[in-house]
PDB file of N, CA and C in Angstrom:
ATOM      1  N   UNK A   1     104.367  77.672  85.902  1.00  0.00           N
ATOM      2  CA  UNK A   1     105.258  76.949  86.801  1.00  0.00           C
ATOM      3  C   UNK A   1     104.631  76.912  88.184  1.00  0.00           C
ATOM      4  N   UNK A   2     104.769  75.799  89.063  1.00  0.00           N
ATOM      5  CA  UNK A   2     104.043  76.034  90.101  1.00  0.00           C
ATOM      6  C   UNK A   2     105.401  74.786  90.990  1.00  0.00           C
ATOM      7  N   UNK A   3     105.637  75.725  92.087  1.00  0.00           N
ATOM      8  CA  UNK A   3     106.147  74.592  93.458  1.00  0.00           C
ATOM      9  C   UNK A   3     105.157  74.266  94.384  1.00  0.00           C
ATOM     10  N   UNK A   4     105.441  72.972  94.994  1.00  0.00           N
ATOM     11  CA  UNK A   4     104.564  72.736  95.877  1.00  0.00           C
ATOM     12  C   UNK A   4     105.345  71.827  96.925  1.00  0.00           C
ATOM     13  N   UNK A   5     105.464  72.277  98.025  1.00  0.00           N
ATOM     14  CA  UNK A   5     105.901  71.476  99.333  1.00  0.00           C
ATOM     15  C   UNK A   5     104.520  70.906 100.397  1.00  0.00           C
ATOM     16  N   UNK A   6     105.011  70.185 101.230  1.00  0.00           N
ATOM     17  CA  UNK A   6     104.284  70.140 102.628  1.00  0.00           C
ATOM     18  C   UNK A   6     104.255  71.597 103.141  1.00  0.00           C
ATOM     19  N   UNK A   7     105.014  72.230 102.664  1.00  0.00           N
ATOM     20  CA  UNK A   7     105.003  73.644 103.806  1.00  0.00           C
ATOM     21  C   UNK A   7     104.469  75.335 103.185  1.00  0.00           C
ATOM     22  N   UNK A   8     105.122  75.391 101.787  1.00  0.00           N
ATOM     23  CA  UNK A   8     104.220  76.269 101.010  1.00  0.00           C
ATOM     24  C   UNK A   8     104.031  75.995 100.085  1.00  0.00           C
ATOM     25  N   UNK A   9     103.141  77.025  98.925  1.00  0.00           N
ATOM     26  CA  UNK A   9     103.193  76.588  97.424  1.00  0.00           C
ATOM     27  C   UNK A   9     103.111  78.480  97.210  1.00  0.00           C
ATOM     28  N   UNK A  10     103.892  77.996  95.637  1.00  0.00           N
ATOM     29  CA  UNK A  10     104.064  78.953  94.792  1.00  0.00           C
ATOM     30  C   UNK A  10     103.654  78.517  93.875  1.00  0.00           C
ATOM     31  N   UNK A  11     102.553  79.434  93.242  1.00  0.00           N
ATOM     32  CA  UNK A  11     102.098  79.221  91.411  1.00  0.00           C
ATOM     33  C   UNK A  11     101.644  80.623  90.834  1.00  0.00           C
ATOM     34  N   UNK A  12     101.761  80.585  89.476  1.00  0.00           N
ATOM     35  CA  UNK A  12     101.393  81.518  88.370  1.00  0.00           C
ATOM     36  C   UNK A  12     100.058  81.224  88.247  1.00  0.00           C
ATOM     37  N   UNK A  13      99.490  82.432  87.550  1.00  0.00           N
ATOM     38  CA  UNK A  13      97.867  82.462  86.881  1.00  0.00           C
ATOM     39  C   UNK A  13      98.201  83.493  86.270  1.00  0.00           C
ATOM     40  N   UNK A  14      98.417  83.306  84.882  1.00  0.00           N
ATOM     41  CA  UNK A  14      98.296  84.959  84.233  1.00  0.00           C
ATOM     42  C   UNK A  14      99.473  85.510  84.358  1.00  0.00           C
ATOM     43  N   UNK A  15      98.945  86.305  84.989  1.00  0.00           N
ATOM     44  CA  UNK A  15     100.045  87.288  85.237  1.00  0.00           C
ATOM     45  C   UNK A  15     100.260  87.961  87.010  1.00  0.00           C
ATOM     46  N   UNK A  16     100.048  86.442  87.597  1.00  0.00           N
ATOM     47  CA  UNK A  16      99.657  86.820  89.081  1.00  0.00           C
ATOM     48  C   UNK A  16     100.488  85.645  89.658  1.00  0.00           C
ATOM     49  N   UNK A  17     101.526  85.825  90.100  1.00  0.00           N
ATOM     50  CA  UNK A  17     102.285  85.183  91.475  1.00  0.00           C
ATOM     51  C   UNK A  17     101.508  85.018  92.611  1.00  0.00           C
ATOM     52  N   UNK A  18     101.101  83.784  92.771  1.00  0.00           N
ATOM     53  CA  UNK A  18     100.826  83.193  94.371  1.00  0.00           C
ATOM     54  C   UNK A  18     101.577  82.783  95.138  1.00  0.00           C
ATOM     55  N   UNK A  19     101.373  83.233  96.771  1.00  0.00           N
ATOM     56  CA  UNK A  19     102.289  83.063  97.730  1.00  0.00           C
ATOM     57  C   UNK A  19     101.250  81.748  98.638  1.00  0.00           C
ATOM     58  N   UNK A  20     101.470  80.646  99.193  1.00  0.00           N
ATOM     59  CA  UNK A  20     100.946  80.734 100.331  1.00  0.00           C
ATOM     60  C   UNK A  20     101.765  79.638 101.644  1.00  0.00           C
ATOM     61  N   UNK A  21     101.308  79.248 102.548  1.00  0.00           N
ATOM     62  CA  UNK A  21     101.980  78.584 103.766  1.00  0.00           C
ATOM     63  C   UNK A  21     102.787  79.077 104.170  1.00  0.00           C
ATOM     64  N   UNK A  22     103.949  78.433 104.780  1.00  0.00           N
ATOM     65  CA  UNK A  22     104.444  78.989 105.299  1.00  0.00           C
ATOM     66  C   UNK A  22     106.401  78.712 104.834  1.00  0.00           C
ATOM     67  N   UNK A  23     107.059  80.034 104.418  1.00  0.00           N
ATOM     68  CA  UNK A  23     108.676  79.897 103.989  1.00  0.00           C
ATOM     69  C   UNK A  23     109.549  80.006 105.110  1.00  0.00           C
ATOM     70  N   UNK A  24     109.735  78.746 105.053  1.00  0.00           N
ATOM     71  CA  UNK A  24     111.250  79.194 106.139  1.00  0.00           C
ATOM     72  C   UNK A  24     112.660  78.485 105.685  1.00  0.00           C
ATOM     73  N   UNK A  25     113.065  78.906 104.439  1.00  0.00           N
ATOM     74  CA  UNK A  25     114.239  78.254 103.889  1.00  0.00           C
ATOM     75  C   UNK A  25     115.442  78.877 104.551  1.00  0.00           C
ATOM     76  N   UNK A  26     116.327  78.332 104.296  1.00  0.00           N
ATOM     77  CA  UNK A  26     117.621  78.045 104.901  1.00  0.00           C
ATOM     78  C   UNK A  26     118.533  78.956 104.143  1.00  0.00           C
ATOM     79  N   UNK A  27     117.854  80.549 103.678  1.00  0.00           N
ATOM     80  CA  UNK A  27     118.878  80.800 102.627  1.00  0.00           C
ATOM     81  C   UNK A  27     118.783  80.757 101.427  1.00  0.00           C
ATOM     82  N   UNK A  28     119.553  81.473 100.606  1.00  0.00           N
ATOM     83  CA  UNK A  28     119.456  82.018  99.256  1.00  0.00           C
ATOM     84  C   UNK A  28     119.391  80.669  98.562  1.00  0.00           C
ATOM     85  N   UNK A  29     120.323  80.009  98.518  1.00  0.00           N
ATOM     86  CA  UNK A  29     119.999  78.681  97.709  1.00  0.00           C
ATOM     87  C   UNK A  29     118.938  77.553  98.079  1.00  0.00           C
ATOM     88  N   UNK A  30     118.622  78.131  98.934  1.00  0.00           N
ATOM     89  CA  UNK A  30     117.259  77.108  99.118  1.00  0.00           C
ATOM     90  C   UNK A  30     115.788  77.971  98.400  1.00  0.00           C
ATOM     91  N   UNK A  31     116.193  78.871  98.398  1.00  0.00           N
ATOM     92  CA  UNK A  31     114.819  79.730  97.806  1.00  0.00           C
ATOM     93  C   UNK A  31     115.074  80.372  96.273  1.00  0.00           C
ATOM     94  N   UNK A  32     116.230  79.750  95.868  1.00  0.00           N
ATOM     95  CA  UNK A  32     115.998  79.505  94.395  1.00  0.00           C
ATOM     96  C   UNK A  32     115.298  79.071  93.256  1.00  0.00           C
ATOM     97  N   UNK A  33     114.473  77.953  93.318  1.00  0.00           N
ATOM     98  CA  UNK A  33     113.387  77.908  92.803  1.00  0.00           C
ATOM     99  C   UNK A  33     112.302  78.617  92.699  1.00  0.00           C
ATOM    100  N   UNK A  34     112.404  79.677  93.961  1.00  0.00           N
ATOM    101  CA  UNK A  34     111.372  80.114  93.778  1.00  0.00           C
ATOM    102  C   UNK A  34     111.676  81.181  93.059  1.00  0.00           C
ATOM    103  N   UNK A  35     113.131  81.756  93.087  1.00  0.00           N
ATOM    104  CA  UNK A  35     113.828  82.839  92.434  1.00  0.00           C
ATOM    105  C   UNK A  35     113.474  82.689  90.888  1.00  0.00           C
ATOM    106  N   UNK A  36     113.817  81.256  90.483  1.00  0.00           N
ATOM    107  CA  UNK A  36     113.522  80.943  89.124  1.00  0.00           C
ATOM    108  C   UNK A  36     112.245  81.447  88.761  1.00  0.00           C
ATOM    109  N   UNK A  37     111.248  81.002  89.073  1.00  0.00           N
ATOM    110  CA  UNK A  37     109.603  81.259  89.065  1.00  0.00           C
ATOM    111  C   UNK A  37     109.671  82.437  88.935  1.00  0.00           C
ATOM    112  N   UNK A  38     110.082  83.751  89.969  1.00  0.00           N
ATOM    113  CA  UNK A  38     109.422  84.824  89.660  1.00  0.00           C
ATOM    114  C   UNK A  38     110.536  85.481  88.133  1.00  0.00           C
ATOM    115  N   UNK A  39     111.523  84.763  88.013  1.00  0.00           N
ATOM    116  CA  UNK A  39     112.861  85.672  87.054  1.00  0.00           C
ATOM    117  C   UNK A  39     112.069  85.208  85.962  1.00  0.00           C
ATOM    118  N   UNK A  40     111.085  83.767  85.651  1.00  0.00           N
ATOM    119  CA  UNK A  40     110.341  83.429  84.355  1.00  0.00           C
ATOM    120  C   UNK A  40     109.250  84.062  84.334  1.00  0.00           C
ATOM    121  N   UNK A  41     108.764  84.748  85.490  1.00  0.00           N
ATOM    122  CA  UNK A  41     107.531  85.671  85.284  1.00  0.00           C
ATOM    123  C   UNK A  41     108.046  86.756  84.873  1.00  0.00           C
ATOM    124  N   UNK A  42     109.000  87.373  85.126  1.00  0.00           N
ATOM    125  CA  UNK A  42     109.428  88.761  84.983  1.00  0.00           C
ATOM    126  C   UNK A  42     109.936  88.560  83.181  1.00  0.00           C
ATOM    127  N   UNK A  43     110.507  87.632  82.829  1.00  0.00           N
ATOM    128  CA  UNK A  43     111.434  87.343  81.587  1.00  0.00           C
ATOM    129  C   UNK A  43     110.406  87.234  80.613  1.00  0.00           C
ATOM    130  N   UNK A  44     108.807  87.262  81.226  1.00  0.00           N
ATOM    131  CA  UNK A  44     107.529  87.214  79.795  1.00  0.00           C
ATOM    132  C   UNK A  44     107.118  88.513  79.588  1.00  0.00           C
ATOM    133  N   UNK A  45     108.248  89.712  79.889  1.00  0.00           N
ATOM    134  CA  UNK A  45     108.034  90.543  79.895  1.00  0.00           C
ATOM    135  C   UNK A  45     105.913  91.396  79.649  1.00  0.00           C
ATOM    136  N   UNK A  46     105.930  91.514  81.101  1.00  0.00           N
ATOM    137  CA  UNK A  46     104.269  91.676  80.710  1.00  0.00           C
ATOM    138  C   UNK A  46     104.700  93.095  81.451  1.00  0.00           C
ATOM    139  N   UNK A  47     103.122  93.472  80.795  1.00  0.00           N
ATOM    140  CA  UNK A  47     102.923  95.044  81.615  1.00  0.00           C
ATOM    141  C   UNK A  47     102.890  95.494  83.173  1.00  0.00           C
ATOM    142  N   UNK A  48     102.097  94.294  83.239  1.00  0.00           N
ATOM    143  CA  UNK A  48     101.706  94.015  84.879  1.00  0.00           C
ATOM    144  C   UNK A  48     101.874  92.663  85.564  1.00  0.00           C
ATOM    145  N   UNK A  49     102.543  92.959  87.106  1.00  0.00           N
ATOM    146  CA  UNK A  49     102.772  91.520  87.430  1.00  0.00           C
ATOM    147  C   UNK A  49     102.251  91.772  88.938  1.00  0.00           C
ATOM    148  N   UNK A  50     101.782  91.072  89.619  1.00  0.00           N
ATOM    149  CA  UNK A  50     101.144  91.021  90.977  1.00  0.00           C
ATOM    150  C   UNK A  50     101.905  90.010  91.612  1.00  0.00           C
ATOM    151  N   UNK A  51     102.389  90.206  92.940  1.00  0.00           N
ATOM    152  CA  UNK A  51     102.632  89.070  93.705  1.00  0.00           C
ATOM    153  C   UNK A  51     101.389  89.438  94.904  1.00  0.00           C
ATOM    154  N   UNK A  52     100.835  87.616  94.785  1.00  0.00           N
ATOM    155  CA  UNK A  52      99.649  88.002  95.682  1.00  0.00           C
ATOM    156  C   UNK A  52     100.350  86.960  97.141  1.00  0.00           C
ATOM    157  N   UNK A  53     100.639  87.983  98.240  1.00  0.00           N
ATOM    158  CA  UNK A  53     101.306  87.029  99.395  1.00  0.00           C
ATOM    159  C   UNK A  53     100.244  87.225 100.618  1.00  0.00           C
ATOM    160  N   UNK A  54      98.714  87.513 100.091  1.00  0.00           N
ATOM    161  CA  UNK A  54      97.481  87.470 101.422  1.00  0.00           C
ATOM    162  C   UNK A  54      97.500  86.023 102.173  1.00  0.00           C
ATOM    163  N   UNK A  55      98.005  84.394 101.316  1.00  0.00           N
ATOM    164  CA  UNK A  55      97.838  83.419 101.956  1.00  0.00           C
ATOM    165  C   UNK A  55      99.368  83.331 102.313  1.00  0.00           C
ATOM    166  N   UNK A  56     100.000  83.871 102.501  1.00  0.00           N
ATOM    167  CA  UNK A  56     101.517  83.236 102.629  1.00  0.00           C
ATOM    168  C   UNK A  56     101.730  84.148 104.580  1.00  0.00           C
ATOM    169  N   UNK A  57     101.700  82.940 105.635  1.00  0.00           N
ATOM    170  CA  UNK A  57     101.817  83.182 106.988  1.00  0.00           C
ATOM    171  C   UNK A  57     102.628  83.442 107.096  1.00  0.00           C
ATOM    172  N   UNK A  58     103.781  82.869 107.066  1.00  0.00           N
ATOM    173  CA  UNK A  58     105.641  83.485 107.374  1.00  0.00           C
ATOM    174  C   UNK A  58     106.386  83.698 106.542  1.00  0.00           C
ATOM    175  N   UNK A  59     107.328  84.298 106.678  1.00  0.00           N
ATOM    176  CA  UNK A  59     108.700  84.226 105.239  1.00  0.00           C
ATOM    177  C   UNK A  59     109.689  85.008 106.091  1.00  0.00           C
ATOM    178  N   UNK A  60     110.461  83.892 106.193  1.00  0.00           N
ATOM    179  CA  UNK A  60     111.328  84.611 106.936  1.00  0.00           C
ATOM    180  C   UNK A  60     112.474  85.671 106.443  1.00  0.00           C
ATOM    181  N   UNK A  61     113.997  86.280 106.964  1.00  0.00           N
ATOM    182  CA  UNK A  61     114.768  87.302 106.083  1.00  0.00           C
ATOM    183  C   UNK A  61     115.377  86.991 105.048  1.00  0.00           C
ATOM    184  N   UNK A  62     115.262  85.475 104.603  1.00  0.00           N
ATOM    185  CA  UNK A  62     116.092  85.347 103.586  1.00  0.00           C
ATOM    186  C   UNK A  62     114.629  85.137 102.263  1.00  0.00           C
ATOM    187  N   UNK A  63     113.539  85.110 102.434  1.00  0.00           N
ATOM    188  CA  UNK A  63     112.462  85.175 101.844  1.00  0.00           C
ATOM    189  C   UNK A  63     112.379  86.878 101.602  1.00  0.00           C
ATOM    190  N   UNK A  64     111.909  87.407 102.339  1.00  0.00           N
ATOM    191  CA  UNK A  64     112.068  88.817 102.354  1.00  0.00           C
ATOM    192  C   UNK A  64     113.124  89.432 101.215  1.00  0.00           C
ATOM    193  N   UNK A  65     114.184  89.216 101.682  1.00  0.00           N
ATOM    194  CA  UNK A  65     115.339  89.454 100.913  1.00  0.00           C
ATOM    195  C   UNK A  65     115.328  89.372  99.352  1.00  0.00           C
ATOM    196  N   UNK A  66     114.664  87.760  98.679  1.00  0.00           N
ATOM    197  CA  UNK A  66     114.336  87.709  97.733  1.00  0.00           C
ATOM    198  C   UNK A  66     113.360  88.243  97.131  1.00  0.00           C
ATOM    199  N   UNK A  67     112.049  88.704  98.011  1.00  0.00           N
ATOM    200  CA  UNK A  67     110.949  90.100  97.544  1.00  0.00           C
ATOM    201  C   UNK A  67     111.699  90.941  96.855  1.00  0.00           C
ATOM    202  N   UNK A  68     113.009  91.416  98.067  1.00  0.00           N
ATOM    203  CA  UNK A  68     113.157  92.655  97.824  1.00  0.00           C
ATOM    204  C   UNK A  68     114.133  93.073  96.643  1.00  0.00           C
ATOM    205  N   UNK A  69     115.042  91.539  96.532  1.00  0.00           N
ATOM    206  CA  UNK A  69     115.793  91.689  95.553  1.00  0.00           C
ATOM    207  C   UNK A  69     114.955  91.697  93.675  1.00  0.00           C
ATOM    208  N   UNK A  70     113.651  91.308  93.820  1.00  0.00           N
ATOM    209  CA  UNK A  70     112.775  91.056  92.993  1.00  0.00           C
ATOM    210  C   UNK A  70     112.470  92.057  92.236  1.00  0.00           C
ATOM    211  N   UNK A  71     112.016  92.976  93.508  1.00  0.00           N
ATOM    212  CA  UNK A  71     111.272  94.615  93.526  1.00  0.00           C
ATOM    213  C   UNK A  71     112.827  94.931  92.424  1.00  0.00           C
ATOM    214  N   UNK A  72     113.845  95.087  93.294  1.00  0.00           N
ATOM    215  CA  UNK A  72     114.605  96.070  92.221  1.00  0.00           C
ATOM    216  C   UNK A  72     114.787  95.387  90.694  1.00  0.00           C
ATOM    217  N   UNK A  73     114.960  93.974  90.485  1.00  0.00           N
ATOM    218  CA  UNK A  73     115.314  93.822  89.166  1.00  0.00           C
ATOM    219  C   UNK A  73     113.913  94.210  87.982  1.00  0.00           C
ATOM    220  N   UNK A  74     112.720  94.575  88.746  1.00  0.00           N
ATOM    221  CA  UNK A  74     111.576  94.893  88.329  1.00  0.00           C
ATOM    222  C   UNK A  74     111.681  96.398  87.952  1.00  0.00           C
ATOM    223  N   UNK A  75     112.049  97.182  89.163  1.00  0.00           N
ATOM    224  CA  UNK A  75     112.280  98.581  88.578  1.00  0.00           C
ATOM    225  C   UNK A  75     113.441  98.435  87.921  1.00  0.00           C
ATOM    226  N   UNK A  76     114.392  97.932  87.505  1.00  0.00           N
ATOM    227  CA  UNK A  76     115.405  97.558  86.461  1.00  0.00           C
ATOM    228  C   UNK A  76     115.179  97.132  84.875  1.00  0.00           C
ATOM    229  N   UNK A  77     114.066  96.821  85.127  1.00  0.00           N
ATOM    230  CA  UNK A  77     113.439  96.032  83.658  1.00  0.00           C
ATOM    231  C   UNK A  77     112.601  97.451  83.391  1.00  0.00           C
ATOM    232  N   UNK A  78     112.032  98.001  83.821  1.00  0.00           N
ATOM    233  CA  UNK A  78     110.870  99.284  83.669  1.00  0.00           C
ATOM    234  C   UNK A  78     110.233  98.520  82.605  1.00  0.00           C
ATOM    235  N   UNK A  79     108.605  99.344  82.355  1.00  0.00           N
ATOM    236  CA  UNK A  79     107.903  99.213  82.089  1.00  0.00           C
ATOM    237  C   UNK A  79     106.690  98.334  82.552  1.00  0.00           C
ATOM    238  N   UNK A  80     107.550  97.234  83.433  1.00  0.00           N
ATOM    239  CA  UNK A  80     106.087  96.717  84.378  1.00  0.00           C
ATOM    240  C   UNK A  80     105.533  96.940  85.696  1.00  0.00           C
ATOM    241  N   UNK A  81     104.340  97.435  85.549  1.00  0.00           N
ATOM    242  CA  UNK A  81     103.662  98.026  86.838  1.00  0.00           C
ATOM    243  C   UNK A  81     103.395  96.581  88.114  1.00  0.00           C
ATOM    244  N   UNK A  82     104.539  96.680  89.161  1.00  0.00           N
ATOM    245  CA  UNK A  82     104.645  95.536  90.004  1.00  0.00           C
ATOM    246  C   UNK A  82     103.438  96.172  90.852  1.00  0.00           C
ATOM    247  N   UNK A  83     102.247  94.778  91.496  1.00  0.00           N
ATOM    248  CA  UNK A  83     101.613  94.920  92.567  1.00  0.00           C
ATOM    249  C   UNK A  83     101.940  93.800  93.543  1.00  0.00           C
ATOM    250  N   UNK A  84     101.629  94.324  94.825  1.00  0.00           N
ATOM    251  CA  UNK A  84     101.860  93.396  96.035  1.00  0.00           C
ATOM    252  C   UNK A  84     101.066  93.771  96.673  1.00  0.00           C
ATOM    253  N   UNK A  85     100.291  92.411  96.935  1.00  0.00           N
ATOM    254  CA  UNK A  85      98.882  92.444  97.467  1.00  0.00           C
ATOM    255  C   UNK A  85      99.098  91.538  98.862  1.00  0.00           C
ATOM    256  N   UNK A  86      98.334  91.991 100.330  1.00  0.00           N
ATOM    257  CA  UNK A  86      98.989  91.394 101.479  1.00  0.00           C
ATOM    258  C   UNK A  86      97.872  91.840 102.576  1.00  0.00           C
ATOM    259  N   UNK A  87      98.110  90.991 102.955  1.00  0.00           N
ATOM    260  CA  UNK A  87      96.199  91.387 104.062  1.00  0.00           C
ATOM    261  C   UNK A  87      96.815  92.102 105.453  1.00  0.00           C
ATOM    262  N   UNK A  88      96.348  92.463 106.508  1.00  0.00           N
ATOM    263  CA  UNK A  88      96.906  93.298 107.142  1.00  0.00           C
ATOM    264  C   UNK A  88      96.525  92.052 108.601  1.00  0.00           C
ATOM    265  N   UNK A  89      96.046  90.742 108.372  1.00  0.00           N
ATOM    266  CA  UNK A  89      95.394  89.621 109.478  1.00  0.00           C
ATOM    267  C   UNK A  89      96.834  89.230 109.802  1.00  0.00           C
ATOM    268  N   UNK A  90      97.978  89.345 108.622  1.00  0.00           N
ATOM    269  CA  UNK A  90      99.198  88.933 109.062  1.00  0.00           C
ATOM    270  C   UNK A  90     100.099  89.791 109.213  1.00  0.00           C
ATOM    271  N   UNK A  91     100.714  89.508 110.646  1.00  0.00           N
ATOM    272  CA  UNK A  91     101.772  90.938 111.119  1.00  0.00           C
ATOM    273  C   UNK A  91     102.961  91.280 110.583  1.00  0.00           C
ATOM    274  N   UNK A  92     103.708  90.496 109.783  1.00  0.00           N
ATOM    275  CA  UNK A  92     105.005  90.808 109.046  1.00  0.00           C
ATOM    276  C   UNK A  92     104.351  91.292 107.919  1.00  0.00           C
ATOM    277  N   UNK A  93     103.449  90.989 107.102  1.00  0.00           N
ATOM    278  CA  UNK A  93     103.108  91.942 105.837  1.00  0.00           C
ATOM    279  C   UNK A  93     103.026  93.341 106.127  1.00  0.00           C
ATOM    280  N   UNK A  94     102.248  93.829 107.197  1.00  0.00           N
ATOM    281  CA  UNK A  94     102.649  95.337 107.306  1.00  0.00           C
ATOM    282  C   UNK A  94     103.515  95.493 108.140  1.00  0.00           C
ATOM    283  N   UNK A  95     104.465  94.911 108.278  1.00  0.00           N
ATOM    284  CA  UNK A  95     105.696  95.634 108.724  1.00  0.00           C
ATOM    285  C   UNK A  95     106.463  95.580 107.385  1.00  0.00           C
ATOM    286  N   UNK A  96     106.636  94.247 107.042  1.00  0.00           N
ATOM    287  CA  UNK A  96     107.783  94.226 105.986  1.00  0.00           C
ATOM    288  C   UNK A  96     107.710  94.795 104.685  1.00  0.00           C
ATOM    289  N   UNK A  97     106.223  94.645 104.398  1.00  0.00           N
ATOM    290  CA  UNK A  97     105.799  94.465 102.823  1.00  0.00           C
ATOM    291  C   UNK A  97     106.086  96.429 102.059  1.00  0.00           C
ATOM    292  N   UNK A  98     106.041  97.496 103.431  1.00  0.00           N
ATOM    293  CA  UNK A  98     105.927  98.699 102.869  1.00  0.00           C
ATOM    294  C   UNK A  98     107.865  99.248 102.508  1.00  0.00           C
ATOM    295  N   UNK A  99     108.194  98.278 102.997  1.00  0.00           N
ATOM    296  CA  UNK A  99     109.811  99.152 102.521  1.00  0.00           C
ATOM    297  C   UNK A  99     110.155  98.300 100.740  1.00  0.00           C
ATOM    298  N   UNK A 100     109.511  98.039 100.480  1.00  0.00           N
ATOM    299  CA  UNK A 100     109.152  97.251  99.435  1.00  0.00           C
ATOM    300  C   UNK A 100     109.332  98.591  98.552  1.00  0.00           C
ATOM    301  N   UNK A 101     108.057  99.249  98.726  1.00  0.00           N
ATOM    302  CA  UNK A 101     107.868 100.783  98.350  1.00  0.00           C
ATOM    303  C   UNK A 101     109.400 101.616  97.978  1.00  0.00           C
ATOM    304  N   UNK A 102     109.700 101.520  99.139  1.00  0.00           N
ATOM    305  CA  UNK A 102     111.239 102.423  99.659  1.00  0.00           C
ATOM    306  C   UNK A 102     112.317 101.774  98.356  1.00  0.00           C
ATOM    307  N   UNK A 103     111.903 100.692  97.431  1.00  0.00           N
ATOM    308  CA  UNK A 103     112.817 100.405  96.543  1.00  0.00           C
ATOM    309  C   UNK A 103     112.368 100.406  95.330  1.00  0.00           C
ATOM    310  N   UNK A 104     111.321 100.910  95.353  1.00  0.00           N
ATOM    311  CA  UNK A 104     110.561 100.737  94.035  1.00  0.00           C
ATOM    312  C   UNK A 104     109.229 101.959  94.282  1.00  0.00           C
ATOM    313  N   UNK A 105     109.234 102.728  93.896  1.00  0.00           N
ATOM    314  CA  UNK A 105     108.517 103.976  94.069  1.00  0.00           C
ATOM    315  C   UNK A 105     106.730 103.831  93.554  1.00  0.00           C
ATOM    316  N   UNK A 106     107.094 103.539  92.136  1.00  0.00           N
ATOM    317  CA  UNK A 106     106.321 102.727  91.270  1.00  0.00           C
ATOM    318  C   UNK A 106     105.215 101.727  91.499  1.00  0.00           C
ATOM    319  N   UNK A 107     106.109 100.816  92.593  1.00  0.00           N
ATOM    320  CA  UNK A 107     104.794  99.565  93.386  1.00  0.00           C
ATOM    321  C   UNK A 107     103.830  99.568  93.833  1.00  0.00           C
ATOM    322  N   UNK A 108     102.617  99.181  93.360  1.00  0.00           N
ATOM    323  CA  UNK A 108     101.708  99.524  93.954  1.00  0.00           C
ATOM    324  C   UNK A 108     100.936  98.460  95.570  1.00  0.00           C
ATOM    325  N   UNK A 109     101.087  99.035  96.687  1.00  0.00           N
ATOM    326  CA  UNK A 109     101.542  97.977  97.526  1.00  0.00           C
ATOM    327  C   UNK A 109     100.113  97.815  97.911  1.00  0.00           C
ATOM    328  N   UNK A 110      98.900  97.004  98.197  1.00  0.00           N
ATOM    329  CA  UNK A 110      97.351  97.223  98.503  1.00  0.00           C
ATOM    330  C   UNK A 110      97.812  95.857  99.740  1.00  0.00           C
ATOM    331  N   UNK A 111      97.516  96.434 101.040  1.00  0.00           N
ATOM    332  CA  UNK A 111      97.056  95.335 102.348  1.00  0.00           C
ATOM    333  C   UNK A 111      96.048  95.890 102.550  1.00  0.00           C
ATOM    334  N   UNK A 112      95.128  94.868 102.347  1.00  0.00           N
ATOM    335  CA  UNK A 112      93.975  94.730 102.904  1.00  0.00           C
ATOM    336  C   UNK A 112      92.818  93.487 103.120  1.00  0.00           C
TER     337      UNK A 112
END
């Protein structure tokens, strides 16, 4: 499955969620699609799932929110080892990306 706007894109490879441009939706129902995408990645039940958000510049709290609501239905499902991969060139990934952790113990969080 892959979205694509003027402003970001989201796509699968495998077993790897891509983030990139820039999210600034309006809210939970605007970032539903993308909700869909990751609930059909999670629903192929795999071992391992990566969200890679190194190209993704902004996301604002209602983006966030959906990370975070992600993280838990992931430690809810157990058995798949979630990674979140996030470069440290962008300043909300290390602020936001480590309480990620704080909900999911398990995650393996790599900025770099």
């Amino acid at each position: 499955m892959e979205i694509n706007t003027n402003e970001y894109q989201v796509w699968t490879e495998e077993s790897t969620v891509y983030f990139e441009g820039t999210m600034r939706l309006g809210g939970t129902d605007s970032y539903a699609p993308v909700n869909d995408l990751l609930t059909q990645a999670l629903a192929a039940n795999p071992t391992a799932l990566t969200l890679d958000l190194t190209g993704l510049e902004f996301l604002n709290s209602s983006g966030i929110n959906l990370l975070a609501k992600f993280t838990i239905a992931v430690r809810k499902q157990g058995g798949v080892l979630l990674t979140v991969r996030g470069t440290p060139r962008i300043p909300w990934q290390g602020k936001s990306l480590p309480n990620l952790k704080k909900l999911y113990a398990d995650l393996v969080l790599v900025i770099e």
